[in-house]
C-alpha atoms as a PDB file:
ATOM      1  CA  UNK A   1     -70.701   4.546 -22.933  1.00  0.00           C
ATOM      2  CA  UNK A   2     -68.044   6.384 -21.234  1.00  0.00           C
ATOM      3  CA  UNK A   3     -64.833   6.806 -23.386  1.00  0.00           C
ATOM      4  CA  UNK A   4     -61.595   5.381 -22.036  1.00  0.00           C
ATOM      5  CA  UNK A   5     -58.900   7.797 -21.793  1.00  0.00           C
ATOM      6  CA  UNK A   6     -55.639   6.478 -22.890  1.00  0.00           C
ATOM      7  CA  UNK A   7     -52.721   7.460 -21.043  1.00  0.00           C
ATOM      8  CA  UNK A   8     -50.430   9.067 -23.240  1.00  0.00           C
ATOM      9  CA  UNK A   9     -47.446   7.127 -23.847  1.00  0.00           C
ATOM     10  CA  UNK A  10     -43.796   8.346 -22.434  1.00  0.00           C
ATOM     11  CA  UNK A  11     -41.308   8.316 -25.214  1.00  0.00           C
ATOM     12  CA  UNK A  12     -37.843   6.993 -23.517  1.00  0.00           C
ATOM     13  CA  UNK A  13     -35.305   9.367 -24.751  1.00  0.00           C
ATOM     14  CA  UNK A  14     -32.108   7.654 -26.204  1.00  0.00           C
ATOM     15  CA  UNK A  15     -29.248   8.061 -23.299  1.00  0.00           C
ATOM     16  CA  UNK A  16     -26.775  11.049 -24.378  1.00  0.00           C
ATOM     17  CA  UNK A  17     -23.277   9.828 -25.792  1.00  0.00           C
ATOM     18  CA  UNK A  18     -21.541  11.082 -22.817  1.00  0.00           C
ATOM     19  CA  UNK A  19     -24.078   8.902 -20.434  1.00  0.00           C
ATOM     20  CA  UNK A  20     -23.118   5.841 -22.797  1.00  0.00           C
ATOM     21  CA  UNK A  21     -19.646   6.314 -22.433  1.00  0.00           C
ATOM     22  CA  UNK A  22     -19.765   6.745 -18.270  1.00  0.00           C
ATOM     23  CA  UNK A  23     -22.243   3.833 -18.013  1.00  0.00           C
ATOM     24  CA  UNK A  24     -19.634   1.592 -20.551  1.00  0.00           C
ATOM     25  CA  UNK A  25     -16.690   3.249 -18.187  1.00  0.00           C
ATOM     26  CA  UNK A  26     -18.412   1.598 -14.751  1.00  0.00           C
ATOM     27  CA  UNK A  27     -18.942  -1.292 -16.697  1.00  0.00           C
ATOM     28  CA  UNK A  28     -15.081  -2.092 -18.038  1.00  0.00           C
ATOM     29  CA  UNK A  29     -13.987  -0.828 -14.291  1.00  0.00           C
ATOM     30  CA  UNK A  30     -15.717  -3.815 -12.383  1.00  0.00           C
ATOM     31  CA  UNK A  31     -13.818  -6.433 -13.067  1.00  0.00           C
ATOM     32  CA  UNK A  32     -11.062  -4.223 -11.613  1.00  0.00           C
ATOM     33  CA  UNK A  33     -12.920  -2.900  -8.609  1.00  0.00           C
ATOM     34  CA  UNK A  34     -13.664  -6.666  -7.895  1.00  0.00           C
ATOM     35  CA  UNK A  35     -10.004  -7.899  -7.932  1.00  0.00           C
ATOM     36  CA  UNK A  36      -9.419  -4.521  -5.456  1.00  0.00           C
ATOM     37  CA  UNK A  37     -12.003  -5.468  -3.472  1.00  0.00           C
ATOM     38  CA  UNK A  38     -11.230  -9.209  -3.312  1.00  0.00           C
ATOM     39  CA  UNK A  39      -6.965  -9.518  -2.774  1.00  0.00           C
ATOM     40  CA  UNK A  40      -6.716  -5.606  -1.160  1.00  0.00           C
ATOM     41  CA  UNK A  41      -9.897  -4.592   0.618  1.00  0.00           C
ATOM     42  CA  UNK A  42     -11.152  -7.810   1.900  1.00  0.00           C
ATOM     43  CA  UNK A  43      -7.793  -8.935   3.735  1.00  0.00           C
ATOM     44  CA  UNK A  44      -6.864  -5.133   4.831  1.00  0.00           C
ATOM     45  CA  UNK A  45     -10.299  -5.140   6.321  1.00  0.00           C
ATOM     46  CA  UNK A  46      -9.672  -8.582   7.919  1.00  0.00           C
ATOM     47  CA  UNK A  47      -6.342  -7.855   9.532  1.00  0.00           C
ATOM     48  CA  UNK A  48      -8.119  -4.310  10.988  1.00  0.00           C
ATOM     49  CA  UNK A  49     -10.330  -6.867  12.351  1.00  0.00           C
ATOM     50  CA  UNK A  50      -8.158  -8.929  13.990  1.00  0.00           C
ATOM     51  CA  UNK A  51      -5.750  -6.220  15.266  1.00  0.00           C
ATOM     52  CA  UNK A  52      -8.668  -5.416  17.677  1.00  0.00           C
ATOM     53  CA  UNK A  53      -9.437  -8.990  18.801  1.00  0.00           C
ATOM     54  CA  UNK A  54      -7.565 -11.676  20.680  1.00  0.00           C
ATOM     55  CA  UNK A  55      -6.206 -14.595  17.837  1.00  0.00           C
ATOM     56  CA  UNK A  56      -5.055 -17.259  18.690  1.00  0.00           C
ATOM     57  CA  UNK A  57      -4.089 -20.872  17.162  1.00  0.00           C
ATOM     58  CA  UNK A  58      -7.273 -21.916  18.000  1.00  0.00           C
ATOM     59  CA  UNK A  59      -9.533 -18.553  17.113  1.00  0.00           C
ATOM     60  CA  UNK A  60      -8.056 -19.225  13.622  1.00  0.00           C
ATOM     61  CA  UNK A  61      -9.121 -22.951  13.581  1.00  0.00           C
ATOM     62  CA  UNK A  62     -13.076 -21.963  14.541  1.00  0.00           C
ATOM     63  CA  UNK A  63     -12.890 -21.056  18.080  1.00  0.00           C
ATOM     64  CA  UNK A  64     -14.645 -17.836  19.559  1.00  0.00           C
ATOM     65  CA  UNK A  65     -12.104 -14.720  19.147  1.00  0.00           C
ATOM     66  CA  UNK A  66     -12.227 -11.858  22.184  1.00  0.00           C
ATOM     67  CA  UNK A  67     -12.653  -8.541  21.521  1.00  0.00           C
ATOM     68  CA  UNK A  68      -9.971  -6.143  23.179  1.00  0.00           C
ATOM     69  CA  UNK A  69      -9.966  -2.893  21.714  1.00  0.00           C
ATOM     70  CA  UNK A  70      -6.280  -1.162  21.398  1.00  0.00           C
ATOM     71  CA  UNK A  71      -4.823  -3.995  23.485  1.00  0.00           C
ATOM     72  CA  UNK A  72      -2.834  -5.240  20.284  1.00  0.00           C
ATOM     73  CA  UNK A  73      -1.580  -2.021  19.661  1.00  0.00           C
ATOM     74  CA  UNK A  74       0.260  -1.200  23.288  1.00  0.00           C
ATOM     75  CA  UNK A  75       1.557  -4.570  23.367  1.00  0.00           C
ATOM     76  CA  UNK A  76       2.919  -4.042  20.019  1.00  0.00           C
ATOM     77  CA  UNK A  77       4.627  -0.383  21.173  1.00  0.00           C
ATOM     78  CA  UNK A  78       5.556  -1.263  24.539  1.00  0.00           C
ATOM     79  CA  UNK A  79       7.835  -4.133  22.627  1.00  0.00           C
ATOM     80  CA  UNK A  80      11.148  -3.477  22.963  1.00  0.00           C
ATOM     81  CA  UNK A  81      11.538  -6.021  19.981  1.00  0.00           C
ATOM     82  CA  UNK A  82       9.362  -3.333  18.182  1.00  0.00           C
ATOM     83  CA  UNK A  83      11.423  -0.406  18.332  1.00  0.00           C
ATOM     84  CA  UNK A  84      14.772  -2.511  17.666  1.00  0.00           C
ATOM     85  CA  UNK A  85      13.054  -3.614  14.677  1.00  0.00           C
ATOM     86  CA  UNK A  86      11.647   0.170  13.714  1.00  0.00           C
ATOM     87  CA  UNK A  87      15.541   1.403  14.112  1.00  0.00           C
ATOM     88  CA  UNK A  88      17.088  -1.537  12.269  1.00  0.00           C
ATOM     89  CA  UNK A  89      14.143  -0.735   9.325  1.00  0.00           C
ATOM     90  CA  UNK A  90      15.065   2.863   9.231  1.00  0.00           C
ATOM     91  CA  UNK A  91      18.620   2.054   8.708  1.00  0.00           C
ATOM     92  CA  UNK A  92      18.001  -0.201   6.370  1.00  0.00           C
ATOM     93  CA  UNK A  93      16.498   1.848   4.390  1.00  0.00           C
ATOM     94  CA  UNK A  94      17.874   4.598   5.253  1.00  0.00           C
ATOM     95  CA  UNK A  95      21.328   3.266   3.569  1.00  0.00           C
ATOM     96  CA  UNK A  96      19.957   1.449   0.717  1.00  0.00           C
ATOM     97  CA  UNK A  97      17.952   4.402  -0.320  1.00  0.00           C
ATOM     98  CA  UNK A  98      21.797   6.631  -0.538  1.00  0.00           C
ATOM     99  CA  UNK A  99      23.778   4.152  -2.052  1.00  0.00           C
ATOM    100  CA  UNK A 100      20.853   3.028  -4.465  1.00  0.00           C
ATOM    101  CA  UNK A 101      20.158   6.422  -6.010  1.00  0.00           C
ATOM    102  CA  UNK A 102      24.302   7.634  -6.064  1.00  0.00           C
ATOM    103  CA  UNK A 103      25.105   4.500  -7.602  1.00  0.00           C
ATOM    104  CA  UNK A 104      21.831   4.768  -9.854  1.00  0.00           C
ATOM    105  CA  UNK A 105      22.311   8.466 -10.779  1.00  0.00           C
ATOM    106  CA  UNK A 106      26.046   7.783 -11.726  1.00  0.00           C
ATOM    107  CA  UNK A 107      25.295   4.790 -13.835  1.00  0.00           C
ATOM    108  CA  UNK A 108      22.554   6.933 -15.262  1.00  0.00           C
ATOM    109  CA  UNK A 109      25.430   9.477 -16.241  1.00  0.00           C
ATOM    110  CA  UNK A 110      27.574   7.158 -17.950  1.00  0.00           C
ATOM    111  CA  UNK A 111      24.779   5.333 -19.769  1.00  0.00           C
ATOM    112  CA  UNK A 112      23.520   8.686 -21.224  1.00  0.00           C
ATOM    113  CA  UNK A 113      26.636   8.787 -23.364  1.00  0.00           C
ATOM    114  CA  UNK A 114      26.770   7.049 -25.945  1.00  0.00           C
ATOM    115  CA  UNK A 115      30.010   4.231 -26.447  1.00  0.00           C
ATOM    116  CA  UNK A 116      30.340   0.786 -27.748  1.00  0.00           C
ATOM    117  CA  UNK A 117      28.828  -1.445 -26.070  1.00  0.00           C
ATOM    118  CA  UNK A 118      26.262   0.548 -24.124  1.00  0.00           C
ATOM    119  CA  UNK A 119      23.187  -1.276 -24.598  1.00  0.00           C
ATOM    120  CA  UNK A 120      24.650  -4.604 -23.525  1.00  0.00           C
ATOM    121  CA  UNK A 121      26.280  -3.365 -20.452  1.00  0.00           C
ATOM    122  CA  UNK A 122      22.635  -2.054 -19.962  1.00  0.00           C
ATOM    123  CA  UNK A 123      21.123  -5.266 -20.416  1.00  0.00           C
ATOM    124  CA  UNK A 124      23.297  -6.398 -18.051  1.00  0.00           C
ATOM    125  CA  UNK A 125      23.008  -4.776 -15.158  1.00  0.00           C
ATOM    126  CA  UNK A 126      19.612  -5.041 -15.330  1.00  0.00           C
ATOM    127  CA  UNK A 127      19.856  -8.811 -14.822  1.00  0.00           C
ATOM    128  CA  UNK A 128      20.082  -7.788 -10.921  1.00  0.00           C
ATOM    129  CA  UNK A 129      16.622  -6.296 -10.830  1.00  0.00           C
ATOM    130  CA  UNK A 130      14.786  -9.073 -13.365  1.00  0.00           C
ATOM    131  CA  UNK A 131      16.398 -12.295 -11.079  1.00  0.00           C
ATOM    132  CA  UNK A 132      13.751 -13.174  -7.677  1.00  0.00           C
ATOM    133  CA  UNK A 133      15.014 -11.808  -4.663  1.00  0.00           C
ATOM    134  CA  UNK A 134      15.186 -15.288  -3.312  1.00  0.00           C
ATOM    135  CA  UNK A 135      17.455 -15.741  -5.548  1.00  0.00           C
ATOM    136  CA  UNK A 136      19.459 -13.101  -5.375  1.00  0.00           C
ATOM    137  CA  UNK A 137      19.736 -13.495  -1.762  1.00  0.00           C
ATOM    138  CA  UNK A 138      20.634 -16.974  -1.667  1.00  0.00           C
ATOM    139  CA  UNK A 139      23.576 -15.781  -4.170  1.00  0.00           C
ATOM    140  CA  UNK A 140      24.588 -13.323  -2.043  1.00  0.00           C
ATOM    141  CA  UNK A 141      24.619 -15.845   1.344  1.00  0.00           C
ATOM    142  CA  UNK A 142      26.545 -17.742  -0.870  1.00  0.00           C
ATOM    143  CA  UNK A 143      29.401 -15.040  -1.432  1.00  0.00           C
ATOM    144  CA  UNK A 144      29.039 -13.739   1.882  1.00  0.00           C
ATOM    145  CA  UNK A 145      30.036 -16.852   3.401  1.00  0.00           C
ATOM    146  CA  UNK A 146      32.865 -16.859   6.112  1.00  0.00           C
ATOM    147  CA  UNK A 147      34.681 -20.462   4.882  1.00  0.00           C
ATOM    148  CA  UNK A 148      33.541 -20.686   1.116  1.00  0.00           C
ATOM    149  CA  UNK A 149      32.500 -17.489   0.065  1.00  0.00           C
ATOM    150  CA  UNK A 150      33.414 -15.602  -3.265  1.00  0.00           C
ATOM    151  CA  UNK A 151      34.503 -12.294  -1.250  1.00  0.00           C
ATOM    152  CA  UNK A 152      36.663 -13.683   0.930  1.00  0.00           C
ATOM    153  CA  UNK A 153      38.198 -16.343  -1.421  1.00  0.00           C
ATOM    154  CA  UNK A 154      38.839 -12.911  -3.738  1.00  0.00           C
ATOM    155  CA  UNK A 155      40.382 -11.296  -0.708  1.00  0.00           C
ATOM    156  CA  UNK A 156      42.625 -13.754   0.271  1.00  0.00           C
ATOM    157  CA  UNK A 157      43.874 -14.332  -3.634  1.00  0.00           C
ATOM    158  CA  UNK A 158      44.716 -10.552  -3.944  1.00  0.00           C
ATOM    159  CA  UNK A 159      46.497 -10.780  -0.328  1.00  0.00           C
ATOM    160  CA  UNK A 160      43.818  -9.361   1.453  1.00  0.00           C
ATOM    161  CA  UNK A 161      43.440 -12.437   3.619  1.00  0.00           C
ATOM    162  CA  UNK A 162      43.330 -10.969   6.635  1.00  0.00           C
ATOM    163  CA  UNK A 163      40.522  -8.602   5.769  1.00  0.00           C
ATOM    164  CA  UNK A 164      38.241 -11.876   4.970  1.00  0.00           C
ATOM    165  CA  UNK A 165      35.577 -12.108   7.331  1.00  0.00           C
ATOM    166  CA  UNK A 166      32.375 -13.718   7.996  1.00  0.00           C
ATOM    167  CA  UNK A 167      30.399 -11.410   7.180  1.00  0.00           C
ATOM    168  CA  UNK A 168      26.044 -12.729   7.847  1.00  0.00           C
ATOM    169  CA  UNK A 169      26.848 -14.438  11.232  1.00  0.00           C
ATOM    170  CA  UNK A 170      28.833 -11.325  12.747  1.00  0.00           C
ATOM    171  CA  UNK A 171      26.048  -9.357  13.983  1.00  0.00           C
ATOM    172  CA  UNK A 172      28.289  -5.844  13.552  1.00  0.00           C
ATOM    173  CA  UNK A 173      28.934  -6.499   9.898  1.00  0.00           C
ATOM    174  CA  UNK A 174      25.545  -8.864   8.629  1.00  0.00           C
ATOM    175  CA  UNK A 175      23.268  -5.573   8.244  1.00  0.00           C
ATOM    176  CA  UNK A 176      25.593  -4.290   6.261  1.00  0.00           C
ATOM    177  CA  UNK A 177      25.626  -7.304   4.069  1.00  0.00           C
ATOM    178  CA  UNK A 178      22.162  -7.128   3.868  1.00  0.00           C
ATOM    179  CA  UNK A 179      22.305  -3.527   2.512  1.00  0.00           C
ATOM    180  CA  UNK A 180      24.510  -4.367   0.187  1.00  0.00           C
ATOM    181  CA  UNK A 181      22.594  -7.103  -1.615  1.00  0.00           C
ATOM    182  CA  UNK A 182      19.972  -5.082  -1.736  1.00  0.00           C
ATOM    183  CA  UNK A 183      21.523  -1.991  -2.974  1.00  0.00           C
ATOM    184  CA  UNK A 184      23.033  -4.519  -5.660  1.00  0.00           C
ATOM    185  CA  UNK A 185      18.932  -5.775  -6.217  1.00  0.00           C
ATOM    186  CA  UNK A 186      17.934  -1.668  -6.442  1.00  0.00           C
ATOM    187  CA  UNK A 187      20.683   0.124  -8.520  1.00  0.00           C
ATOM    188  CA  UNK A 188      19.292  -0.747 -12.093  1.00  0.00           C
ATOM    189  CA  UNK A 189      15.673   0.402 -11.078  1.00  0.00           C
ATOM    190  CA  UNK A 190      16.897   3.252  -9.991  1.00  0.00           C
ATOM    191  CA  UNK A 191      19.482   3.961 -13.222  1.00  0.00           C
ATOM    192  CA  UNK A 192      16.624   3.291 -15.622  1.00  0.00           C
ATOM    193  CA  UNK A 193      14.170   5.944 -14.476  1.00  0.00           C
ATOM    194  CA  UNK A 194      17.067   8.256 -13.542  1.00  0.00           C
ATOM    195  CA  UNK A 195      18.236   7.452 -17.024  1.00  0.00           C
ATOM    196  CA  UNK A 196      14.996   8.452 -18.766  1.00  0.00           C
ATOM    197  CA  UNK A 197      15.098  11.064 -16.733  1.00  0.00           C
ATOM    198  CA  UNK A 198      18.121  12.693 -18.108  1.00  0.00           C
ATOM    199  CA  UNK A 199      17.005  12.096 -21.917  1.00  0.00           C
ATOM    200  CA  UNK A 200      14.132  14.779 -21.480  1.00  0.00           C
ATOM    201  CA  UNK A 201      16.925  17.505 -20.508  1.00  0.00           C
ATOM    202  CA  UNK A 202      17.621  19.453 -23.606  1.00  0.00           C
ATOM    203  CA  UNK A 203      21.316  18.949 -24.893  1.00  0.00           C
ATOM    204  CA  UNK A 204      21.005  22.702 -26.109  1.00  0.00           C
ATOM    205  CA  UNK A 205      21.425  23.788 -22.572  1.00  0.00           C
ATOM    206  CA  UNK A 206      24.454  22.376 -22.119  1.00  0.00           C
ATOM    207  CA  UNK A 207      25.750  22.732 -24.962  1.00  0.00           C
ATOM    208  CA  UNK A 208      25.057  26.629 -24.083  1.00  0.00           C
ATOM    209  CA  UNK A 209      26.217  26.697 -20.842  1.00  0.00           C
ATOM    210  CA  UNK A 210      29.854  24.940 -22.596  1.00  0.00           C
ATOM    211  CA  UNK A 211      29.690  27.997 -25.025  1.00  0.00           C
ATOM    212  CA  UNK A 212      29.942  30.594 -22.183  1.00  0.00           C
ATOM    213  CA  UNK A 213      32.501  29.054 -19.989  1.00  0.00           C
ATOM    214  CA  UNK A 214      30.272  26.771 -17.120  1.00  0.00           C
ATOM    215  CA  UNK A 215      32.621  23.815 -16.396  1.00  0.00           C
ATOM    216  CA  UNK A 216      31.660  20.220 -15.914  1.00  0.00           C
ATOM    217  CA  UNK A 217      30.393  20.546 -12.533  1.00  0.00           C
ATOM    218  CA  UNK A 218      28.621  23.455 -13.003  1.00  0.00           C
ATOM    219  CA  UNK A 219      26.902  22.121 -15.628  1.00  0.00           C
ATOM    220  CA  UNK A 220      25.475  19.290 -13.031  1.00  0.00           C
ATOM    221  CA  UNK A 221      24.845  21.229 -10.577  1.00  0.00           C
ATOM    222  CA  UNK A 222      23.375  24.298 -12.334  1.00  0.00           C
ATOM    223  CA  UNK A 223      21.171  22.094 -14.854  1.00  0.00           C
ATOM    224  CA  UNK A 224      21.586  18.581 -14.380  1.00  0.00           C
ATOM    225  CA  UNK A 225      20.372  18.545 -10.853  1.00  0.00           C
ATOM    226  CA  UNK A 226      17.075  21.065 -10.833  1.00  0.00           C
ATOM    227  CA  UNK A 227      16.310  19.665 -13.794  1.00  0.00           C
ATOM    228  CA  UNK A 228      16.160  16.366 -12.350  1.00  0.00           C
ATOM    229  CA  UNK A 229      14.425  17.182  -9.058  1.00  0.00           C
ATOM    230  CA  UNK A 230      11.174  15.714  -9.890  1.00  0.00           C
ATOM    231  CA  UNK A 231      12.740  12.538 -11.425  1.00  0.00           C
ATOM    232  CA  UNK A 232      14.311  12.008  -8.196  1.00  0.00           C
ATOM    233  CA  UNK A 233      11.914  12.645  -6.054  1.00  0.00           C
ATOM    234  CA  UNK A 234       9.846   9.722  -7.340  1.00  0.00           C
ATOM    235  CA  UNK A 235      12.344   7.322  -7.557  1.00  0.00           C
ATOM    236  CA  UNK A 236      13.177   8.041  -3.982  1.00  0.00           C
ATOM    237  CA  UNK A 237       9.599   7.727  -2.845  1.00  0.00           C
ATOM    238  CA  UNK A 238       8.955   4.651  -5.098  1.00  0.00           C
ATOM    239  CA  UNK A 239      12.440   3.146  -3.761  1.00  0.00           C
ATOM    240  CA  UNK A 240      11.169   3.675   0.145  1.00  0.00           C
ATOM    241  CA  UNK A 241       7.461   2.380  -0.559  1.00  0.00           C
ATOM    242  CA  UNK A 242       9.519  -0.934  -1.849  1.00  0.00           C
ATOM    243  CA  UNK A 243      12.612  -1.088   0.461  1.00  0.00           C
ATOM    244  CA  UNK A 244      10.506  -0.284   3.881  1.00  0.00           C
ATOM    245  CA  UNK A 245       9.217  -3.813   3.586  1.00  0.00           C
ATOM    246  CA  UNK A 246      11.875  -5.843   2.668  1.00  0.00           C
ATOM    247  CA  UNK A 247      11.392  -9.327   3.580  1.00  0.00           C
ATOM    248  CA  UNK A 248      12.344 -12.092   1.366  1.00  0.00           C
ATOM    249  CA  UNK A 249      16.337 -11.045   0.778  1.00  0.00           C
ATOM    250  CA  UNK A 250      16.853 -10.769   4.404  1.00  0.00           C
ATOM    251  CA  UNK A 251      14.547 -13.604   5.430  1.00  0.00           C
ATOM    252  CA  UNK A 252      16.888 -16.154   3.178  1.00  0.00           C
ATOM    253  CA  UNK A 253      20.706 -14.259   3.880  1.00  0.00           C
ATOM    254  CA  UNK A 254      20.275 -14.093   7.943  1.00  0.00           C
ATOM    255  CA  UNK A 255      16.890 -15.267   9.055  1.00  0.00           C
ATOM    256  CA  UNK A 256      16.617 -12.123  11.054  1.00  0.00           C
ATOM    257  CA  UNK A 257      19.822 -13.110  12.775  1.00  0.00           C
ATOM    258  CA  UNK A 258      22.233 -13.195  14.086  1.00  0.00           C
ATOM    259  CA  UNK A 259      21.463 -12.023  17.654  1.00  0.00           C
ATOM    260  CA  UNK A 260      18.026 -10.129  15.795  1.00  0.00           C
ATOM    261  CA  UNK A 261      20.734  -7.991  14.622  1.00  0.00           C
ATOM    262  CA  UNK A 262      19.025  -8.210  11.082  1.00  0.00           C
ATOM    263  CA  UNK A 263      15.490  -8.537  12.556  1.00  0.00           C
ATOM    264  CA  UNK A 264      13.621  -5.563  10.602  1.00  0.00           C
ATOM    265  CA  UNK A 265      10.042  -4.630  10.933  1.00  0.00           C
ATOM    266  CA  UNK A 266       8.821  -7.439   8.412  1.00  0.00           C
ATOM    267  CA  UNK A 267      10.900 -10.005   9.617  1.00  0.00           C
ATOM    268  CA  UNK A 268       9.124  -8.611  13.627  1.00  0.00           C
ATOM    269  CA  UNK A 269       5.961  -9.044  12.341  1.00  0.00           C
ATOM    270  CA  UNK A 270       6.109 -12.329  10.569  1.00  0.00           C
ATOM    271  CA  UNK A 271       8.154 -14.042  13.915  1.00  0.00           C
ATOM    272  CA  UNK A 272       4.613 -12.781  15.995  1.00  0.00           C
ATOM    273  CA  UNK A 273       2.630 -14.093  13.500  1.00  0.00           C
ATOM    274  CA  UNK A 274       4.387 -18.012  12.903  1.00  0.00           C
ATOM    275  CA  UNK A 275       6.408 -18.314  15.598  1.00  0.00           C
ATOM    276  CA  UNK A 276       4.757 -17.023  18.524  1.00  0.00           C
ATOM    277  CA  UNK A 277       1.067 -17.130  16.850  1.00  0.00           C
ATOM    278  CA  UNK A 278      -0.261 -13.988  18.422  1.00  0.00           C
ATOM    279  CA  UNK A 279      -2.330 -13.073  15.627  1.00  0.00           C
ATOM    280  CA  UNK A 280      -3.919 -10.268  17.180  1.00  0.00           C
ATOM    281  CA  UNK A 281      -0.250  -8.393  17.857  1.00  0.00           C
ATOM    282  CA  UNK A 282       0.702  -9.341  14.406  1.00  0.00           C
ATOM    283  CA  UNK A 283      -2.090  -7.684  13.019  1.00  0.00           C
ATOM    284  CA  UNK A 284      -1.559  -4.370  14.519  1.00  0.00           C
ATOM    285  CA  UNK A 285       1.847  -4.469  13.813  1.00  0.00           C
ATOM    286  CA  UNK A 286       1.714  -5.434  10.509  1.00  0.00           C
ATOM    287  CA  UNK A 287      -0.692  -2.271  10.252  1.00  0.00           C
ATOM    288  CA  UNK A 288       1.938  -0.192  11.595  1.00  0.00           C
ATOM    289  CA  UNK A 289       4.329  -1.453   9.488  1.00  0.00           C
ATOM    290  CA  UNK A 290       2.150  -0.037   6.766  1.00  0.00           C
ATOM    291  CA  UNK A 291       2.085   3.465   7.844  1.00  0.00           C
ATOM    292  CA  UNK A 292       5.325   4.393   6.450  1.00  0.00           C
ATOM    293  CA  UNK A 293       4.582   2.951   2.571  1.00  0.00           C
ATOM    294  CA  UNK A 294       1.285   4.675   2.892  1.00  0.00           C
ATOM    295  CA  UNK A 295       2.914   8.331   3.810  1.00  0.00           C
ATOM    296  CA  UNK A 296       4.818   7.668   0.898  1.00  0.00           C
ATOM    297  CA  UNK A 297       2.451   6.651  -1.794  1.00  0.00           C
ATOM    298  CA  UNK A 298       0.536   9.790  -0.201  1.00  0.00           C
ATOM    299  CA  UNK A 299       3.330  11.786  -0.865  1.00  0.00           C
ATOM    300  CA  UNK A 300       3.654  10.793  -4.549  1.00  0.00           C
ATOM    301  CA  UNK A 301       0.144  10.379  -5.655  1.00  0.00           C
ATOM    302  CA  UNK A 302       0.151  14.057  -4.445  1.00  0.00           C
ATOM    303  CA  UNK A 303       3.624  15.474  -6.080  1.00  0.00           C
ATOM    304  CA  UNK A 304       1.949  13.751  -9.415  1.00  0.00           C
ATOM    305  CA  UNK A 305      -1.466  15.538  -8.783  1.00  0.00           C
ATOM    306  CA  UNK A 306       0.406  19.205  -8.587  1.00  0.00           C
ATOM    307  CA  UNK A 307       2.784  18.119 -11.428  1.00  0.00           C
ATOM    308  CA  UNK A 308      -0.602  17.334 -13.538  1.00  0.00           C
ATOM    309  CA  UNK A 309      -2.002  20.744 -12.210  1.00  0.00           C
ATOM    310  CA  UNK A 310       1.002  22.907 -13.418  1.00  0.00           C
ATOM    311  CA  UNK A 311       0.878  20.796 -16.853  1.00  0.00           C
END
């Protein structure tokens, strides 16, 4: 009888530590590449979609959706309701952005001394950022108000009456109001990271700088400032990724009005989308309207990759 040669077994080798840990790594990360994948992916893929394809009311209710290429897109840019919206967004920003960080930075100066009472006037202020911007902007309508407002009723009782104005329904003054409930919204996000900021500079410096004669201001601008380049740099970046798209303050102080002289890019794109229903148009612009956030979060993923470098 012919002998049956066994096959020799394989022994399975036990998986290395390090492949355990990357294996229990792509496990723990799924349930966070599924939420990704589910609320970012999924509808940024479905709005590329439908910027290339003619939606309508009825497209979106089951009916068969055209494909047209680009078609969106020039409609969108030969808008002239687009570019008034791009230059009213870049103002917008433009101004809350300046009067954010100064006011920020200088809050972020006095705050860094110590007095009585600092960490309540902290709290405080921060009050601004923690309240919903719907809320905040329906406060602000509120004093902003040409009959009943606080500002003008505080005008008027310090004998400024005839400065009083209304202030949302003029269309040369309600961008400004805008900007300035929103700088009110941004100023203690921008104090508390400007104000952590300043508690990694080393008091020894100035303190040294005192010793051999540097006054004040050349104290801030010598070592203050460069020191807090990088600080600022993100909260600027962080501050335009948020303030580019804007939409619920405005939305509830103006409505995009008056005259669309409030109508920024978010406020543009959700008019096409729910008042005139061209889904396809709203799409692409709403795509556009990305662009800038993107640049910036580009920007600052890559100032944080160099800064991790140089560590």
């Amino acid at each position: 009888m012919r002998r049956r040669h066994r096959r020799p077994v394989r022994r399975r080798h036990p998986a290395s530590p390090s492949a355990r840990r990357r294996r229990a790594g792509y496990l723990f990360s799924l349930p966070g590449l599924a939420f990704l994948g589910l609320f970012l992916a999924y509808p940024l893929l479905y709005n590329v979609w439908t910027s290339v394809h003619d939606v309508d009311l009825g497209a979106l209710l089951g009916g068969a959706s055209r494909f047209n290429g680009l078609d969106n897109y020039r409609a969108t840019v030969t808008d002239p309701d687009f570019w008034h919206a791009v230059r009213l967004s870049i103002v917008f920003t433009l101004a809350s952005l300046l009067f954010q960080f100064v006011i920020g930075f200088a809050l972020a100066l006095l705050f860094a001394r110590p007095f009585p009472l600092n960490g309540l006037l902290r709290s405080l202020l921060l009050v601004a950022w923690l309240l919903p911007p719907v809320v905040s902007g329906t406060l602000f309508r509120w004093m902003l108000d040409g009959e009943s407002g606080a500002y003008n009723a505080l005008l008027r009782a310090t004998g400024l009456g005839a400065l009083s104005h209304d202030w949302l329904t003029d269309p040369s003054t309600s961008l400004a109001g805008v900007v300035f409930a929103n700088v009110w919204v941004g100023v203690p996000f921008n104090m508390l990271l400007l104000l952590v900021g300043l508690h990694t500079i080393d008091p020894e410096l100035h303190e040294a700088a005192a010793i051999d004669g540097a006054s004040v201001w050349q104290r801030f601008r010598w070592i203050t400032l460069p020191l807090m380049r990088p600080v600022s740099v993100t909260v600027l970046l962080l501050g335009l990724v948020y303030t580019f798209k804007v939409f619920d303050i405005i939305f509830v102080m103006t409505g995009g009005g008056p005259v669309d002289a409030t109508s920024v890019l978010s406020l543009y794109v959700y008019e096409i989308f729910f008042r005139f229903f061209r889904f396809g148009e709203g799409a692409a612009a709403g795509l556009l309207l990305l662009l800038v956030p993107l640049l910036a979060g580009g920007l600052y993923v890559h100032r944080l990759r160099r800064e991790g470098e140089a560590a």
